[in-house]
N, C-alpha and C. Protein backbone atom coordinates (compact mmCIF):
# COMPACT_ATOMS: atom_id res chain seq x y z
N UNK A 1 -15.92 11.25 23.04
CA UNK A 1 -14.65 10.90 22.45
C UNK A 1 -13.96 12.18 21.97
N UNK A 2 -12.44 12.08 22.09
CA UNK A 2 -11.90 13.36 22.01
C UNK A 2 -11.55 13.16 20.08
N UNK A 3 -12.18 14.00 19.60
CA UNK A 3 -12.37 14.31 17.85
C UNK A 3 -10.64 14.19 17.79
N UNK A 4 -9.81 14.68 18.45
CA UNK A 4 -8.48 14.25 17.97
C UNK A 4 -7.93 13.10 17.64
N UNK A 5 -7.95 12.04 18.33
CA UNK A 5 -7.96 10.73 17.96
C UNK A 5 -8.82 10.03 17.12
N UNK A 6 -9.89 10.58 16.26
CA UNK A 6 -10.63 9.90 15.22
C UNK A 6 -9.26 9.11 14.13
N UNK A 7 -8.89 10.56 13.73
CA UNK A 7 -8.48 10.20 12.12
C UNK A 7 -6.77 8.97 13.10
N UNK A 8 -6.72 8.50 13.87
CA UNK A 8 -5.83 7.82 14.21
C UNK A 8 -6.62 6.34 14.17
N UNK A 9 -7.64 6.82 14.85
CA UNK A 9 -8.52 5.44 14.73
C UNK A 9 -8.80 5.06 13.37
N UNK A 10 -8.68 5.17 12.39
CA UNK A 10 -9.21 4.41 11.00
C UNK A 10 -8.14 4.37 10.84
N UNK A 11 -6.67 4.98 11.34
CA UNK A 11 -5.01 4.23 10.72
C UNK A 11 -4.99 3.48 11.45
N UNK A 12 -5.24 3.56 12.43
CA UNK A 12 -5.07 1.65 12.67
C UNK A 12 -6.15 0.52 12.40
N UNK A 13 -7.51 1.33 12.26
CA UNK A 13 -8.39 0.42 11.29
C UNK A 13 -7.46 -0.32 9.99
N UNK A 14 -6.61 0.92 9.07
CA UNK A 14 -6.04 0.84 8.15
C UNK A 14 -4.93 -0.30 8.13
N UNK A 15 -4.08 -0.21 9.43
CA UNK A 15 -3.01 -0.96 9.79
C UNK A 15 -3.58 -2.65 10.46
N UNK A 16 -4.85 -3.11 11.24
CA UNK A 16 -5.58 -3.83 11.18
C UNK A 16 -5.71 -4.50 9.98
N UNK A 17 -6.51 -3.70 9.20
CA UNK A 17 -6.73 -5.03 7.61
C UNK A 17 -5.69 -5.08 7.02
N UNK A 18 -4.34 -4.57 7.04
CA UNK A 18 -3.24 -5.05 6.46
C UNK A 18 -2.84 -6.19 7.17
N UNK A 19 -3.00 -5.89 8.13
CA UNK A 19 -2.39 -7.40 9.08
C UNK A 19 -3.23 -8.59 8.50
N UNK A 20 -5.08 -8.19 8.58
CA UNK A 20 -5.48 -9.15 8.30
C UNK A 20 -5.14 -10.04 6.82
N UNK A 21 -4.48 -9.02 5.96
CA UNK A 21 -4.51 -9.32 4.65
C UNK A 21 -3.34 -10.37 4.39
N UNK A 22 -2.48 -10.08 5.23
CA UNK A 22 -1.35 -11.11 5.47
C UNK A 22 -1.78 -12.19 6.38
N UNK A 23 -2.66 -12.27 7.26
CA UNK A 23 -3.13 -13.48 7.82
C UNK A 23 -4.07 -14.11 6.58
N UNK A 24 -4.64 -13.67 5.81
CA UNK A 24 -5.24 -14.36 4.77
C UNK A 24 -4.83 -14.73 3.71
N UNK A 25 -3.81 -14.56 3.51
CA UNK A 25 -2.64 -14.99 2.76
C UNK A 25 -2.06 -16.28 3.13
N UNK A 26 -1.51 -16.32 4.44
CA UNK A 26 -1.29 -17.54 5.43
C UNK A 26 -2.13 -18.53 5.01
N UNK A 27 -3.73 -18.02 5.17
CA UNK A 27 -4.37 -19.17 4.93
C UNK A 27 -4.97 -19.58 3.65
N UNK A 28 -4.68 -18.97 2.62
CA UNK A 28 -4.64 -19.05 0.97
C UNK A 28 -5.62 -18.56 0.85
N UNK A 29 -6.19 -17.88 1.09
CA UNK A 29 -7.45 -16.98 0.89
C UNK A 29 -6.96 -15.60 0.31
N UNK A 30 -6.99 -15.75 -1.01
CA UNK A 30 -6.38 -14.44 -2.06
C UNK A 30 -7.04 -13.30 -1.81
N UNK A 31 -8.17 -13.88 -2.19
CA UNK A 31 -9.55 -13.10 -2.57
C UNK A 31 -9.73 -11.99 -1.09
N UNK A 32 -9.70 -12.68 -0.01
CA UNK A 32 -10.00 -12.22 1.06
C UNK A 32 -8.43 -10.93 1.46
N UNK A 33 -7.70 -11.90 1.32
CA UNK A 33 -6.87 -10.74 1.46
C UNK A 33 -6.62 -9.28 0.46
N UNK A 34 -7.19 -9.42 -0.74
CA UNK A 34 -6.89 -8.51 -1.78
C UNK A 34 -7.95 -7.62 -0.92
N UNK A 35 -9.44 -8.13 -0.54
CA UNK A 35 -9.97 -7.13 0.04
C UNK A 35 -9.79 -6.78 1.21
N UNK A 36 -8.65 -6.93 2.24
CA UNK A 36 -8.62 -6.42 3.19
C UNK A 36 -7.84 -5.60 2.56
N UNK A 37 -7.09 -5.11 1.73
CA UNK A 37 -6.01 -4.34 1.38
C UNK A 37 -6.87 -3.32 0.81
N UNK A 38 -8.39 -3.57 0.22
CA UNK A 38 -8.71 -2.44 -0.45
C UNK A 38 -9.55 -1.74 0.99
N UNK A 39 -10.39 -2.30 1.56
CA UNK A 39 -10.73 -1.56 2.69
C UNK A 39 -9.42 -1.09 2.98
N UNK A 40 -8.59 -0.95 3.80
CA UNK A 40 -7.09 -0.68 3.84
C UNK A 40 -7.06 0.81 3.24
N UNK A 41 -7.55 0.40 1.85
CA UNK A 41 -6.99 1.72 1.31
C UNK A 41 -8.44 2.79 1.40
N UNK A 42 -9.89 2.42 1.64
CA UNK A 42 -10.79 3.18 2.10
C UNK A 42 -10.41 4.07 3.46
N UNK A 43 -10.07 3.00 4.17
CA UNK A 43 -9.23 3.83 5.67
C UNK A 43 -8.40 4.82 5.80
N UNK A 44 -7.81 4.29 4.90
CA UNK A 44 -6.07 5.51 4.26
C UNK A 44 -6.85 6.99 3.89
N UNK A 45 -7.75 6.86 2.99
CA UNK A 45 -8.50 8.30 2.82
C UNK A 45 -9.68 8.36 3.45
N UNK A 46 -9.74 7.92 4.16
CA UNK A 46 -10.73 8.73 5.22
C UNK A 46 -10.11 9.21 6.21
N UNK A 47 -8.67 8.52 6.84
CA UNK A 47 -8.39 8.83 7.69
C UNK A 47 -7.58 10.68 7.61
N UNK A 48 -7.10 10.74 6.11
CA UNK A 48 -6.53 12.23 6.37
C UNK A 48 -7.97 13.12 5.53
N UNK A 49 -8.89 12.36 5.49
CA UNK A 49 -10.09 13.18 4.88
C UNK A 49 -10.83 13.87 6.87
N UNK A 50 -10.96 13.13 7.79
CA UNK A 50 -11.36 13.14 8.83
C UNK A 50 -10.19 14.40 9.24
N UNK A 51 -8.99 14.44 9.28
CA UNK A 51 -7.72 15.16 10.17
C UNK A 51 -7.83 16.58 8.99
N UNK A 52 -8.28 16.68 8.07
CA UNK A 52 -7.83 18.04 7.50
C UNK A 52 -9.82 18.52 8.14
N UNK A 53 -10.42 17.63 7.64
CA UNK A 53 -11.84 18.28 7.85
C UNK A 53 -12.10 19.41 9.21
N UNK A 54 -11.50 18.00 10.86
CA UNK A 54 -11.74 18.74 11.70
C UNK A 54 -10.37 19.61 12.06
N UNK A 55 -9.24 19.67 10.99
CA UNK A 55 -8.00 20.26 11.41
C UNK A 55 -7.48 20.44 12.84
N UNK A 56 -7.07 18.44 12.60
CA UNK A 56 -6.62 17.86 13.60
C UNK A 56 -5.35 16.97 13.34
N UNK A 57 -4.14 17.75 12.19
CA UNK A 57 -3.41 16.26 11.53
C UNK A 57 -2.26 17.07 12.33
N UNK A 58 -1.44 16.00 12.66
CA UNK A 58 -0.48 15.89 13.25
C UNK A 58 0.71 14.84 13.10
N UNK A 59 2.33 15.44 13.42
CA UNK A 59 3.28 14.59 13.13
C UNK A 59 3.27 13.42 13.39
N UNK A 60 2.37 13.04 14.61
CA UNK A 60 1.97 12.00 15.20
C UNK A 60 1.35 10.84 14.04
N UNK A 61 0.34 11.81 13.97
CA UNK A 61 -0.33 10.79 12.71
C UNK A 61 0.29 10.87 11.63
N UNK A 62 0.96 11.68 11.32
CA UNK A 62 1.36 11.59 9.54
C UNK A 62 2.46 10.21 9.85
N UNK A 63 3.18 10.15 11.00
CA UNK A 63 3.75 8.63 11.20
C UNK A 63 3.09 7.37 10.95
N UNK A 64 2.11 7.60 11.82
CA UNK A 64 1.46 6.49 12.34
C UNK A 64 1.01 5.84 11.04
N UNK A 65 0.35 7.12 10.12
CA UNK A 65 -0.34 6.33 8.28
C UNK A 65 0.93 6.04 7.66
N UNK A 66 2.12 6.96 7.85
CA UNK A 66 3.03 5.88 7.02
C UNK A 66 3.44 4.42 7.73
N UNK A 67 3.60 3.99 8.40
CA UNK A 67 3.54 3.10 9.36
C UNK A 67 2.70 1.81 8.83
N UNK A 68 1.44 2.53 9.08
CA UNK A 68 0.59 1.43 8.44
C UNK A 68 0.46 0.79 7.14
N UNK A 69 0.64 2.33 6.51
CA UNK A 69 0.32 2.28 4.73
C UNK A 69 1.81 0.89 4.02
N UNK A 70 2.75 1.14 5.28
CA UNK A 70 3.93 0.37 4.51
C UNK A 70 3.77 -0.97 4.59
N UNK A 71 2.66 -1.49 5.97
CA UNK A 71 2.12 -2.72 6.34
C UNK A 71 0.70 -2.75 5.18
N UNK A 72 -0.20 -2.06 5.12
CA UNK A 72 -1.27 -2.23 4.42
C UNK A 72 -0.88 -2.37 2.62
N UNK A 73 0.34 -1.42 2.27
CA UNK A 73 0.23 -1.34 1.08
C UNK A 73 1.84 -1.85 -0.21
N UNK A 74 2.42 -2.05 1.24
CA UNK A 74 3.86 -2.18 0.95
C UNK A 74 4.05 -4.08 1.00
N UNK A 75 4.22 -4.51 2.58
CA UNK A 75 4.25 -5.64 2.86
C UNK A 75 3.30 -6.54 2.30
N UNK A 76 2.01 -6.03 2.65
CA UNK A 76 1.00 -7.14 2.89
C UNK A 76 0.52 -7.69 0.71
N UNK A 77 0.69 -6.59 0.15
CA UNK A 77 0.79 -6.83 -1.36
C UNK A 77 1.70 -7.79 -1.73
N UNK A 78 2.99 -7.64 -1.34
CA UNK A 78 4.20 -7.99 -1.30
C UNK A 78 3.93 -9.40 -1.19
N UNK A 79 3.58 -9.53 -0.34
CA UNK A 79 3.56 -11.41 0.74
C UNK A 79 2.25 -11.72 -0.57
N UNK A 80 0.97 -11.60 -0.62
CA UNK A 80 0.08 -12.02 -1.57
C UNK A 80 0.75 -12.33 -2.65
N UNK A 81 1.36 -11.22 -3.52
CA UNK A 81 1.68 -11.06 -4.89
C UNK A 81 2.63 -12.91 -4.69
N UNK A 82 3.62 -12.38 -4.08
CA UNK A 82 4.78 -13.92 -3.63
C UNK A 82 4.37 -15.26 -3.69
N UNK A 83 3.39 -15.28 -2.76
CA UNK A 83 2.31 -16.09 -2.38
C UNK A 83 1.68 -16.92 -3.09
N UNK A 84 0.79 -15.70 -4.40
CA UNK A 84 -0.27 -16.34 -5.01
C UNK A 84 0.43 -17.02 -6.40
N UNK A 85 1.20 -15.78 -7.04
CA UNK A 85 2.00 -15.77 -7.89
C UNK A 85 3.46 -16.13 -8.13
N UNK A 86 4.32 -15.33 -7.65
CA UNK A 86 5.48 -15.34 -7.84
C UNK A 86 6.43 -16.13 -7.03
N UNK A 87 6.09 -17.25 -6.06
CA UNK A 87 6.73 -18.30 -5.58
C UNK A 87 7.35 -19.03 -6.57
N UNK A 88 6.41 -19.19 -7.89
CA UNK A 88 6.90 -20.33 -8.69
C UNK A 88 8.80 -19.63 -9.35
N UNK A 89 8.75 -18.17 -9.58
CA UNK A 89 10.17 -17.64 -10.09
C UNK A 89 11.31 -17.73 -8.90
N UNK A 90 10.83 -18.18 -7.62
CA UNK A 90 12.30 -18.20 -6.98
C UNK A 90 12.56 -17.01 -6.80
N UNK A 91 14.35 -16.96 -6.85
CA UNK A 91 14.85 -15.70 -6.56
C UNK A 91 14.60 -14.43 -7.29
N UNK A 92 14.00 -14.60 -8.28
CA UNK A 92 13.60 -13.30 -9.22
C UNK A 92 12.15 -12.93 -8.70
N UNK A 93 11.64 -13.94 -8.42
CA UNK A 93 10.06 -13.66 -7.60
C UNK A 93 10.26 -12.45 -6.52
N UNK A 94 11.08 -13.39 -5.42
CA UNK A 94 11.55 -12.55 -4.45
C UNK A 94 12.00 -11.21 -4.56
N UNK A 95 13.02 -11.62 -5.28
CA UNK A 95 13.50 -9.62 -5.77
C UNK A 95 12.34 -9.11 -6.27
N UNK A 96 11.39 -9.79 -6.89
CA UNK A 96 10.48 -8.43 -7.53
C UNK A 96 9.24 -7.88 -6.76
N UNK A 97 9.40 -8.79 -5.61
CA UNK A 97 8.42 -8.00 -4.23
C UNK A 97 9.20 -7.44 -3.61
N UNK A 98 10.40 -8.16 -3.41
CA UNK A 98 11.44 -7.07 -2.39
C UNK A 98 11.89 -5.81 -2.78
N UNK A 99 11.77 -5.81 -3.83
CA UNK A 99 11.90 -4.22 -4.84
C UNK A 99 10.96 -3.76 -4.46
N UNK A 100 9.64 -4.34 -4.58
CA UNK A 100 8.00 -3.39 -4.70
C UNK A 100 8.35 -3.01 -3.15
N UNK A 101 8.20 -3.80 -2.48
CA UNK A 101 8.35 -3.33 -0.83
C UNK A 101 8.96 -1.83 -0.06
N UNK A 102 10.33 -2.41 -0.78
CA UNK A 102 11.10 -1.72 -0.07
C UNK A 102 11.29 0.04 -1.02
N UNK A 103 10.85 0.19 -2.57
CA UNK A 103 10.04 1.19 -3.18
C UNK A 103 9.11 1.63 -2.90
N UNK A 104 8.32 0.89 -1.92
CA UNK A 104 7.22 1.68 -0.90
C UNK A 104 7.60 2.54 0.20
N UNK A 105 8.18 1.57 0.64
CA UNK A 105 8.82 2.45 1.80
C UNK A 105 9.54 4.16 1.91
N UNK A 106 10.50 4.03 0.78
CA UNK A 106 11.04 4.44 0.67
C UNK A 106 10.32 5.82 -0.41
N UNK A 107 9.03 5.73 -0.57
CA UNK A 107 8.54 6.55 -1.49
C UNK A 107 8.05 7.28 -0.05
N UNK A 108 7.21 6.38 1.00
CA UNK A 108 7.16 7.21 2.17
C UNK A 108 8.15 7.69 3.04
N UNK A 109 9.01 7.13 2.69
CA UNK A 109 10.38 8.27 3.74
C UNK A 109 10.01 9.69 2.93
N UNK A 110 9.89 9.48 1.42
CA UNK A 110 10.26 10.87 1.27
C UNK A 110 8.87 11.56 1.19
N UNK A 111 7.71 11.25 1.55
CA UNK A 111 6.85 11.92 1.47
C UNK A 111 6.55 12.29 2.70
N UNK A 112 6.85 11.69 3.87
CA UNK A 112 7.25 12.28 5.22
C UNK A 112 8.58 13.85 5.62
N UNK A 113 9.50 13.80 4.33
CA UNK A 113 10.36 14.57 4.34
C UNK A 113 10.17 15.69 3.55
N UNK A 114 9.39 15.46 2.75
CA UNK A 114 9.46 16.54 1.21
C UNK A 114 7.68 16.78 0.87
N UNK A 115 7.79 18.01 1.46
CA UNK A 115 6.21 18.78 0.83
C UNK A 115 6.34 19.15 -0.09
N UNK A 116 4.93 18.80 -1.08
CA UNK A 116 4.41 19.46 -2.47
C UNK A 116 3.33 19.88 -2.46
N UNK A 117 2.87 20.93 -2.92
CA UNK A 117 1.58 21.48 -3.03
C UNK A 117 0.88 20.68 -4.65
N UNK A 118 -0.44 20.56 -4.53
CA UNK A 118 -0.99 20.16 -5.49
C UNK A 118 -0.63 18.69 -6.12
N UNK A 119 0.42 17.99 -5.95
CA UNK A 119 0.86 16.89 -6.80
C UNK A 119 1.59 16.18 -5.53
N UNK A 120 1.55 14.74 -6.06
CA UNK A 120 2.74 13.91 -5.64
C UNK A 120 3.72 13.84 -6.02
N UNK A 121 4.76 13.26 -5.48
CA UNK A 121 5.86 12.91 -6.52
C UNK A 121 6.28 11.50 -6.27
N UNK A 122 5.93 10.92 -7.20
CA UNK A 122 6.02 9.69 -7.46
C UNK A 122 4.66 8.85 -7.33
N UNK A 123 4.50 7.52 -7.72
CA UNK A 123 3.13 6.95 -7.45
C UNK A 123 3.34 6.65 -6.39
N UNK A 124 1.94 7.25 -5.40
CA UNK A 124 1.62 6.73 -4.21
C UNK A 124 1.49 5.03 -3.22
N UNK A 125 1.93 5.08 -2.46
CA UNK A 125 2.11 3.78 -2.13
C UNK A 125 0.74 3.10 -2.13
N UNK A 126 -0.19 3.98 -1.46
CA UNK A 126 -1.53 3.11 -1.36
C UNK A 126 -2.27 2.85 -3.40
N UNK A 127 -1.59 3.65 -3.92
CA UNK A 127 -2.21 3.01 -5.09
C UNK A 127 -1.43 1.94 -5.73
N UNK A 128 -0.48 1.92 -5.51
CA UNK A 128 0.71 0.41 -6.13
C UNK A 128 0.33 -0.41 -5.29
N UNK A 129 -0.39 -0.54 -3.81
CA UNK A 129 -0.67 -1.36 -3.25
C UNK A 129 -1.85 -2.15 -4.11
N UNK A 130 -2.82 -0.63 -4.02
CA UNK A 130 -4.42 -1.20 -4.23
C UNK A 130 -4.36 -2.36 -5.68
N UNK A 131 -3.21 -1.57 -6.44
CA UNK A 131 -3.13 -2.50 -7.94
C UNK A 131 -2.64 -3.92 -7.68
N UNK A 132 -2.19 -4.42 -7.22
CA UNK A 132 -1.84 -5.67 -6.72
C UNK A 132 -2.76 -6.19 -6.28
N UNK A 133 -3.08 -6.11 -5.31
CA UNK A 133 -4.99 -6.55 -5.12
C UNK A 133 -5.59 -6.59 -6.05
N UNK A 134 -5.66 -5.21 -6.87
CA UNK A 134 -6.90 -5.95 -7.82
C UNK A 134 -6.54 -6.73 -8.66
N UNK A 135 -5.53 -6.55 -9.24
CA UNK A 135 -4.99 -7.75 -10.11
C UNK A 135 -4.42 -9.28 -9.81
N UNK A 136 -4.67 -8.73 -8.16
CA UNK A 136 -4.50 -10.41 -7.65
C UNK A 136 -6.19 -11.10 -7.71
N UNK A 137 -7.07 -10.46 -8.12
CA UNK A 137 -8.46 -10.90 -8.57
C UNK A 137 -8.20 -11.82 -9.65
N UNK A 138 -7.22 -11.49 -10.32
CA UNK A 138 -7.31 -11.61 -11.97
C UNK A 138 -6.28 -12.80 -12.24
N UNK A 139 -5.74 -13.09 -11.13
CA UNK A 139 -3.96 -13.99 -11.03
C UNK A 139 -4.35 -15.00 -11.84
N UNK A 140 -5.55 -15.33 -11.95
CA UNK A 140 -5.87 -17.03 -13.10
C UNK A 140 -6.31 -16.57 -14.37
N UNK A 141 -6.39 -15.11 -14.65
CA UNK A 141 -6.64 -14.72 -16.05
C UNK A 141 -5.21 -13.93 -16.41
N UNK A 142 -4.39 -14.07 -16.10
CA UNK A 142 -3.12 -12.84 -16.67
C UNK A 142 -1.97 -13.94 -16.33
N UNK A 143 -1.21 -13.84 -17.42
CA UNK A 143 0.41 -14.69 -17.43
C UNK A 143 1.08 -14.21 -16.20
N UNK A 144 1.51 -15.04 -15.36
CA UNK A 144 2.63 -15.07 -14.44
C UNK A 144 3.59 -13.68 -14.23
N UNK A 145 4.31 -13.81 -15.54
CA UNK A 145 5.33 -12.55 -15.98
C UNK A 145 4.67 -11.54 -16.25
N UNK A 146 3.52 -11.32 -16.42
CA UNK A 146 3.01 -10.31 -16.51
C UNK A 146 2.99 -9.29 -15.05
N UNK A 147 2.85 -10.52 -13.70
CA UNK A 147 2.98 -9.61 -12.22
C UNK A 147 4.64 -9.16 -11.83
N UNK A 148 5.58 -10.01 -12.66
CA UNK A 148 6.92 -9.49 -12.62
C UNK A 148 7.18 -8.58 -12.87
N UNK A 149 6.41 -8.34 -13.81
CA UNK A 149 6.50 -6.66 -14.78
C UNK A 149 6.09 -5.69 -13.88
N UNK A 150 4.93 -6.14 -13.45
CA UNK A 150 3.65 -5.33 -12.70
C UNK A 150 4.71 -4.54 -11.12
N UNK A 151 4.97 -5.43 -11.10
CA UNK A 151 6.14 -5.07 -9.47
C UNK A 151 7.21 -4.28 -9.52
N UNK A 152 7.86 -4.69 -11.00
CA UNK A 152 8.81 -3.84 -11.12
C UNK A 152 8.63 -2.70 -11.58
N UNK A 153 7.79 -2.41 -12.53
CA UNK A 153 7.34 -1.08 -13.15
C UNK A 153 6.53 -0.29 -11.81
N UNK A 154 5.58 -0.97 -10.69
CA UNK A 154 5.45 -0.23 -9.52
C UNK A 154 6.54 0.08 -8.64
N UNK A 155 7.58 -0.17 -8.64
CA UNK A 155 8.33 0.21 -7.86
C UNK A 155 9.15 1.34 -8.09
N UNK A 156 9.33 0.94 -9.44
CA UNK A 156 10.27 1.94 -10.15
C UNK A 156 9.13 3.22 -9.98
N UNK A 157 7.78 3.34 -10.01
CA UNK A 157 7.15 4.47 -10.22
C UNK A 157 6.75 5.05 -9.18
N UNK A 158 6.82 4.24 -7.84
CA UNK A 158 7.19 4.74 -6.30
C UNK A 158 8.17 5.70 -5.87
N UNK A 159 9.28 5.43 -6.63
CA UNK A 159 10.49 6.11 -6.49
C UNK A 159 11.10 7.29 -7.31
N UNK A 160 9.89 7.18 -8.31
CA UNK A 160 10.35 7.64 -9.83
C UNK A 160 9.86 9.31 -8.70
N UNK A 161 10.26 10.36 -10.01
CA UNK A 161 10.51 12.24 -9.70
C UNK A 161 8.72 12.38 -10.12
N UNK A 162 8.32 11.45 -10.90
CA UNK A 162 6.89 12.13 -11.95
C UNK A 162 5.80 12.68 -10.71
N UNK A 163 5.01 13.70 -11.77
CA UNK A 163 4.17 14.43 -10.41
C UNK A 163 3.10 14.13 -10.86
N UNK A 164 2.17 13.22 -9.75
CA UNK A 164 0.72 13.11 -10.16
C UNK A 164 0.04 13.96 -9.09
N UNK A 165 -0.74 14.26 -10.37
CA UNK A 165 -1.52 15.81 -9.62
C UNK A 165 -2.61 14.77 -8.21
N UNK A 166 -2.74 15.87 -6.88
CA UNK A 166 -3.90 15.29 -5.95
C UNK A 166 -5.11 15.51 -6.58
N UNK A 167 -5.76 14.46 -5.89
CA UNK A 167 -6.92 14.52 -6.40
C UNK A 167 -7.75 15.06 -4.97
């Protein structure tokens, strides 16, 4: 196997369990989908842990993970959060995934456009994803409005200037 195409293969591993996470959603299976989203996000760092190791990353792939990451960590949260939770608010439900969503996205336009050494800028999409998942564990122990909050304060912090250092 040609070592160049590894770290592509676990983004679409990555882009795979997002899909699945929204097919398990479909079928009310929370639980199942919160963990396809966290494998999801195991994939996400392995896959640029694999491309810097054998220094093999490319424009190609830096697409392809945003691509996925917006299906694994953007959408597929999005549809759960809606889903499990926030159907019952209606149109404020809606806006407050369609905010989280489209604050994903848009945190990866600019991290496709704008290099930083040492830090991010803004919270990363795969971690506003992963938090939705886990707290979709929790959807029968935490008030309703509490994931309204949760969506909007992630979105806003997707988009927000703040620099969290890499780890």
């Amino acid at each position: 196997m040609n070592i160049r195409i590894l770290p592509s293969l676990f983004t679409v591993g990555n882009l795979i369990f997002g899909i699945m996470s929204i097919l398990y959603v479909l079928s009310e299976e929370y639980a199942l989908s919160s963990i396809m989203i966290i494998i999801s996000m195991i994939l996400d760092v392995l896959d640029g842990r694999i491309a810097r190791r054998f220094d093999v990353s490319s424009d190609f792939g830096k697409e392809l993970d945003s691509l996925a990451d917006v299906v694994s960590f953007g959408v597929a949260p999005a549809i759960l959060l809606y889903t499990q939770v926030l159907s019952e608010y209606s149109g404020l439900g809606l806006a407050a995934i369609l905010w989280f969503a489209v604050a994903g996205a848009l945190r990866l336009a600019r991290f496709n456009v704008k290099t930083t050494k040492g830090y991010y800028q803004g919270l990363p999409i795969t971690v506003a994803g992963s938090i939705i998942a886990v707290l979709s564990f929790m959807a029968n122990l935490i008030p309703s409005p509490v994931f309204l909050i949760c969506a909007a304060i992630l979105g806003y912090l997707m988009i927000s200037t703040i620099r969290i250092p890499k780890i």
